[in-house]
N, C-alpha and C. Protein backbone atom coordinates (compact mmCIF):
# COMPACT_ATOMS: atom_id res chain seq x y z
N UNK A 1 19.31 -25.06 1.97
CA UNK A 1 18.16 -24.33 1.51
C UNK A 1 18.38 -23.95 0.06
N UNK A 2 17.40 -24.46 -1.11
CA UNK A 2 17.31 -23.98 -2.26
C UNK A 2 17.11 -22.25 -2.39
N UNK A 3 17.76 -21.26 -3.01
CA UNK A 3 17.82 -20.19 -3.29
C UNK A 3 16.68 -19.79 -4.47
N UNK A 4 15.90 -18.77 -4.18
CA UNK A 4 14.92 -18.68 -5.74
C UNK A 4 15.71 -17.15 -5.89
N UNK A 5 15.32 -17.09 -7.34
CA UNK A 5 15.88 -15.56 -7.54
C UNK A 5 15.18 -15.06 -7.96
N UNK A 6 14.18 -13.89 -8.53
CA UNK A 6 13.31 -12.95 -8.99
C UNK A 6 11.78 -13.42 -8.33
N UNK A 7 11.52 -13.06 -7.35
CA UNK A 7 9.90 -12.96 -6.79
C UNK A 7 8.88 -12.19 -7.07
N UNK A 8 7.68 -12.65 -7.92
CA UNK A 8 7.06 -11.41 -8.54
C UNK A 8 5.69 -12.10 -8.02
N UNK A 9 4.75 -11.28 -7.66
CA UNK A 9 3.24 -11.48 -7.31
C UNK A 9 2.62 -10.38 -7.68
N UNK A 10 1.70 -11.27 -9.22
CA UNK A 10 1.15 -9.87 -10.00
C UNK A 10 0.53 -10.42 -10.65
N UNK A 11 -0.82 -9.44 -10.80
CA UNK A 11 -2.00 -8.99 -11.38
C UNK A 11 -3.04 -10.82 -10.66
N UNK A 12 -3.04 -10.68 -9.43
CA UNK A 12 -4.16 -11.05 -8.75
C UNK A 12 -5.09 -11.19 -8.44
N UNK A 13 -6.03 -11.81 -7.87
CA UNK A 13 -7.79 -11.10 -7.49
C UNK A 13 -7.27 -12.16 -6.14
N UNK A 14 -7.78 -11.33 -4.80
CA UNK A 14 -7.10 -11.64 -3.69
C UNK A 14 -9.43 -11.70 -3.02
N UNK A 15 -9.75 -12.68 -2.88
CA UNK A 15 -10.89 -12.60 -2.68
C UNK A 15 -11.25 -13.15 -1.38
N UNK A 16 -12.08 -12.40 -0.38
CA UNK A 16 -12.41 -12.31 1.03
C UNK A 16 -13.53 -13.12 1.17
N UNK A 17 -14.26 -13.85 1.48
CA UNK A 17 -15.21 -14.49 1.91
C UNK A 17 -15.84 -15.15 3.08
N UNK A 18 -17.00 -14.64 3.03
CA UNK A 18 -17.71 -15.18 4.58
C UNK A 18 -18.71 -16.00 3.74
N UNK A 19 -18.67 -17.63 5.07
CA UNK A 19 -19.44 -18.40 5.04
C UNK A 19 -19.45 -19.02 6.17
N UNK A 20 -21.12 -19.16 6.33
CA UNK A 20 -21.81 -19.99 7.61
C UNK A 20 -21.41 -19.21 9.21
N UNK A 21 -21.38 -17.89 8.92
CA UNK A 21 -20.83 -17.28 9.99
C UNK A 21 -19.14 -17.07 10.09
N UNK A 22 -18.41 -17.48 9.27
CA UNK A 22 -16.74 -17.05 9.74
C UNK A 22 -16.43 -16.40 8.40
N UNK A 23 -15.85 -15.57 8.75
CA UNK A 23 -15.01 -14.33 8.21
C UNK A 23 -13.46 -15.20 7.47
N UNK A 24 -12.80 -15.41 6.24
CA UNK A 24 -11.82 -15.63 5.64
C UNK A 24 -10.96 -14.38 5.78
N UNK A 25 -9.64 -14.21 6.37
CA UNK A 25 -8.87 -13.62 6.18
C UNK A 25 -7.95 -14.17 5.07
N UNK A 26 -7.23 -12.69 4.32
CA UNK A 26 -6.29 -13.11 3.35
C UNK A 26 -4.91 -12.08 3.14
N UNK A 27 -4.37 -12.21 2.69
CA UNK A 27 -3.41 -11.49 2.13
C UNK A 27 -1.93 -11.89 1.42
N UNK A 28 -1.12 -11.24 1.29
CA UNK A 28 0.26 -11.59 0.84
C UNK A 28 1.31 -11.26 1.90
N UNK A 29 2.01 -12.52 2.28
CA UNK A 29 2.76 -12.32 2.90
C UNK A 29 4.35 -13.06 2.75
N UNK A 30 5.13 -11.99 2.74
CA UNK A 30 6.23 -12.70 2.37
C UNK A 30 7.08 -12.58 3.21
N UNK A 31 8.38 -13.43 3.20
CA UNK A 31 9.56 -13.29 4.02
C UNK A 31 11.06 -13.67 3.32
N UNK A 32 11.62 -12.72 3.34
CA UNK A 32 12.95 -13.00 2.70
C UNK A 32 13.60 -13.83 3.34
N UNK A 33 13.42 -15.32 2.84
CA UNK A 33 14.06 -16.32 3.27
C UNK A 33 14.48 -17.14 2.17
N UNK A 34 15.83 -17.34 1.29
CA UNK A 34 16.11 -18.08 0.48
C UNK A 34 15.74 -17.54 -1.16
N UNK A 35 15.32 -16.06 -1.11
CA UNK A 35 15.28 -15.41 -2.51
C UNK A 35 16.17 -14.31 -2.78
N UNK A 36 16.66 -14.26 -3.84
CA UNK A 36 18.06 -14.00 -4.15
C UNK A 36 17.68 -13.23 -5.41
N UNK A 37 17.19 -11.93 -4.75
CA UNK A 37 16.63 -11.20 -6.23
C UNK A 37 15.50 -10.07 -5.76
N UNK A 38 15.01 -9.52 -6.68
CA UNK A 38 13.85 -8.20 -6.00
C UNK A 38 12.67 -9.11 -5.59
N UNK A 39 12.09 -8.16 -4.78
CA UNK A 39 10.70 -9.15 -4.68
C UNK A 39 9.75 -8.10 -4.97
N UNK A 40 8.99 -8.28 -5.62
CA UNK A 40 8.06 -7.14 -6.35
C UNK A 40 6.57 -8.04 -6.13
N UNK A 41 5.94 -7.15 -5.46
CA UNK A 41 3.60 -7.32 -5.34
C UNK A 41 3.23 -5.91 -5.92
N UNK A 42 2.92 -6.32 -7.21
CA UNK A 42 2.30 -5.42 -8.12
C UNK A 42 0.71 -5.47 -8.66
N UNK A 43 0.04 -4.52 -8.66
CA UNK A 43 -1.18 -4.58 -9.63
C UNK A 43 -1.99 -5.75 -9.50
N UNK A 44 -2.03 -5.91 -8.07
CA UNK A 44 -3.08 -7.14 -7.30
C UNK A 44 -4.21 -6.54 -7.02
N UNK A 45 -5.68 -7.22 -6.98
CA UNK A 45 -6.71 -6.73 -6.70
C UNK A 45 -7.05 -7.39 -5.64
N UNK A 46 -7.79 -6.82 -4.41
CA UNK A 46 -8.54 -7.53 -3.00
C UNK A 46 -10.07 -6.82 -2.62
N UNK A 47 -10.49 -8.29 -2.61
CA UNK A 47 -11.84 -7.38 -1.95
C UNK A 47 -12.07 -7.39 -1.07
N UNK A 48 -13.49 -6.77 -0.41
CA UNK A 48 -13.21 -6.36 0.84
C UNK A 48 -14.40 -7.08 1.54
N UNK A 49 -14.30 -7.16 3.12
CA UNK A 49 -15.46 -8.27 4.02
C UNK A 49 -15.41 -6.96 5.18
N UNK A 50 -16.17 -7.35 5.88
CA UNK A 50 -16.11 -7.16 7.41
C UNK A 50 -15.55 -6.85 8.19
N UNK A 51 -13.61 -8.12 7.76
CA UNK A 51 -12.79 -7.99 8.30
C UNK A 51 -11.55 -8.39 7.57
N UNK A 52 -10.75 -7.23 7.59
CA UNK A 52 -9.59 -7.57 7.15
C UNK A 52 -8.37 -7.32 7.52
N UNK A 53 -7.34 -7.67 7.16
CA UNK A 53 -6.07 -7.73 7.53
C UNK A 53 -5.79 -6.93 6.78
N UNK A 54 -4.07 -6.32 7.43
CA UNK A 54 -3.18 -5.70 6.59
C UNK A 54 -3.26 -6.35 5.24
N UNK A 55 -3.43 -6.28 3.65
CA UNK A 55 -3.37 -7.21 2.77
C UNK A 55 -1.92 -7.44 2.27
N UNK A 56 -0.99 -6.86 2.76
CA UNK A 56 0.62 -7.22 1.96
C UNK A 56 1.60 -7.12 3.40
N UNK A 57 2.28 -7.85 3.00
CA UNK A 57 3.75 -7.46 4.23
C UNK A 57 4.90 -7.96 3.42
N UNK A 58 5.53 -7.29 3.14
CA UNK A 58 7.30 -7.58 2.33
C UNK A 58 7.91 -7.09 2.76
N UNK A 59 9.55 -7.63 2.84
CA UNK A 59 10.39 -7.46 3.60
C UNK A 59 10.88 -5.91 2.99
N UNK A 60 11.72 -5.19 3.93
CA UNK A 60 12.12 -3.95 2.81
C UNK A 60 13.08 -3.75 2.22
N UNK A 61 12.93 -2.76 1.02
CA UNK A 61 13.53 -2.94 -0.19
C UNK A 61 12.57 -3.49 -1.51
N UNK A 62 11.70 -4.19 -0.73
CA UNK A 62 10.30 -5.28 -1.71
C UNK A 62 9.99 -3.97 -2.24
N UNK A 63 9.76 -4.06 -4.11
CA UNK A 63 8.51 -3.22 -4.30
C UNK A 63 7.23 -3.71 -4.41
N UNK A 64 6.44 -2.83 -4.11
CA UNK A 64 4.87 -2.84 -3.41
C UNK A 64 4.24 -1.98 -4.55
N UNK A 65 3.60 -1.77 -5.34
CA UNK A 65 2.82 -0.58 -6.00
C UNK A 65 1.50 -1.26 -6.55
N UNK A 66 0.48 -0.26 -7.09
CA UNK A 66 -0.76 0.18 -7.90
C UNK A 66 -1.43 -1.57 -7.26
N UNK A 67 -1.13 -1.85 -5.87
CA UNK A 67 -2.21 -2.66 -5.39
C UNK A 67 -3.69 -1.93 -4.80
N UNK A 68 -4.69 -2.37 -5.01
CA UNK A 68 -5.64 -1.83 -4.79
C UNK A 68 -6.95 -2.70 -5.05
N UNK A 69 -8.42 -1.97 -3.81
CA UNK A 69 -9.50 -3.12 -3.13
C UNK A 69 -10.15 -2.70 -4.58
N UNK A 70 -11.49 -3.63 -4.67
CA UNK A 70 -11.89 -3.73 -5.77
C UNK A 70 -12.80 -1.96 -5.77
N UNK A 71 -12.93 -1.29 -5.03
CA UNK A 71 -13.47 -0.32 -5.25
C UNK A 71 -12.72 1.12 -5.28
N UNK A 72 -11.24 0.25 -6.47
CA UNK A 72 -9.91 1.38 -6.46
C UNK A 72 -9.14 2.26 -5.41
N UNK A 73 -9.84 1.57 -4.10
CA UNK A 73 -8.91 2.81 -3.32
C UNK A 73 -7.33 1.41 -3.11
N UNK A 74 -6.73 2.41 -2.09
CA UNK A 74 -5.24 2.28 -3.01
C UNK A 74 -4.82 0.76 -1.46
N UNK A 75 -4.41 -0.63 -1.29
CA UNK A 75 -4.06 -1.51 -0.52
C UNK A 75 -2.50 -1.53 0.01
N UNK A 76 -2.19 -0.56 -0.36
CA UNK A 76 -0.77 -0.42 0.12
C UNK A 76 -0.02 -0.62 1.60
């Protein structure tokens, strides 16, 4: 397994969409498998549908901050 080192997911537009009747789920999801370094989801934007998912999952220790839906409340 190739090793990555510094994981960063930042400044995003994470966008939800319904068409023809089905609902798009989205989010960020990561798994510490083979990264060798912080993993940081920063200052991503998501909007919002109908239906949504948790929008982030990182392993812990991950920093997570100032993510938030397009109508500023906070996606943490």
């Amino acid at each position: 397994m190739e090793v990555v080192g510094e994981f960063v997911v930042e400044r995003n537009l994470f966008v939800n969409v319904d068409r023809n009747g089905q609902v798009a789920s989205w989010g960020v999801g990561i798994e510490n498998k083979g990264i060798d370094g912080p993993i940081t989801v920063r200052d991503n934007t998501f909007t919002k549908s109908t239906w949504t998912v948790g929008p982030i999952s990182a392993p812990p220790g991950s920093s997570v901050t100032a993510n938030v839906y397009e109508d500023g409340s906070s996606a943490q």
